[in-house]
Protein backbone atom coordinates (compact mmCIF):
# COMPACT_ATOMS: atom_id res chain seq x y z
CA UNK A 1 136.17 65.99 66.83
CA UNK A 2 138.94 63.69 67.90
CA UNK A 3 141.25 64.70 64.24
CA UNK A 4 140.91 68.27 65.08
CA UNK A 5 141.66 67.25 68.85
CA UNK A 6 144.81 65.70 67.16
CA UNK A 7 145.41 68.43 64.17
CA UNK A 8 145.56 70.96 67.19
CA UNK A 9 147.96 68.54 69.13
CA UNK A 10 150.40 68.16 66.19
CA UNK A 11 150.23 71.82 65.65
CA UNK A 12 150.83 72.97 68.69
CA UNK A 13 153.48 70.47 69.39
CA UNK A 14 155.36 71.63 65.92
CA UNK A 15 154.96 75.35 67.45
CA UNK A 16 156.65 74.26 70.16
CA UNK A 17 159.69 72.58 68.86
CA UNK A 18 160.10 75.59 66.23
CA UNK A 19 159.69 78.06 69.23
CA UNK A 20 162.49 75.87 70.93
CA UNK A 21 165.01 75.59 68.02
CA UNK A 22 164.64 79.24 66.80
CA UNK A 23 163.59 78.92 63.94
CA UNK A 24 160.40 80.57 64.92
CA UNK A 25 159.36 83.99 66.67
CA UNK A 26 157.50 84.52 69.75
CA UNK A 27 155.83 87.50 67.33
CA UNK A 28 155.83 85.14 64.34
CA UNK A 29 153.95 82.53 66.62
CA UNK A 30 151.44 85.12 67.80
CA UNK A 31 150.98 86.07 64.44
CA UNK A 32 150.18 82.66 62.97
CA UNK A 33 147.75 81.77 66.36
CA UNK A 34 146.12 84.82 65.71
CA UNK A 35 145.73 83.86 62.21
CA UNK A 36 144.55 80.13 62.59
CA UNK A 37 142.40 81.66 65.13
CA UNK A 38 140.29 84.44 62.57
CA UNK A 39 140.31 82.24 59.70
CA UNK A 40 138.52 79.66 62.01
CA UNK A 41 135.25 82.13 62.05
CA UNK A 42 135.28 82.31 58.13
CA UNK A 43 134.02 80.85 55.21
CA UNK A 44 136.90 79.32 54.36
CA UNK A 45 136.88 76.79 57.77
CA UNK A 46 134.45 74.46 55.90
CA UNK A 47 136.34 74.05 53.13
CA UNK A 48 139.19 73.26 55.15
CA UNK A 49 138.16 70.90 57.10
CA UNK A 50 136.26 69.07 54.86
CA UNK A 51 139.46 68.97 52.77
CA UNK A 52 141.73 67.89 55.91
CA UNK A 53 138.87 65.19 56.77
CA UNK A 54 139.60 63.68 53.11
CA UNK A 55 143.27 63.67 52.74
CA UNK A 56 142.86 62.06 56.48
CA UNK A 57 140.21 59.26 54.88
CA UNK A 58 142.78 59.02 51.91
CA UNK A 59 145.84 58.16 54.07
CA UNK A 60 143.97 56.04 56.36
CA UNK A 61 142.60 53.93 53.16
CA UNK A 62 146.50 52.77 51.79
């Protein structure tokens, strides 16, 4: 619980600064929200996470 605390913290906080510089949409942003959002309720968040969990447990072991 406390990576995806942090995942969602880093995300939102790289939203931000691309919503701030420009380089990023308020529609685009929407659109990827939205996004994150639906592909949280399908098959594929499993997979995902598990896979975000082990790159996570790889960096942490160098």
């Amino acid at each position: 619980m406390v990576i995806t605390v942090s995942l969602v913290a880093l995300f939102g906080l790289v939203l931000y600064f691309l919503l701030r510089a420009g380089s990023l949409t308020y529609g685009a942003a929407f659109v990827a929200a939205g996004f994150g959002f639906f592909l949280a309720s399908t098959g594929a968040a499993t997979p995902i996470n598990q896979l975000t969990n082990s790159v996570i447990d790889a960096l942490s072991n160098l």
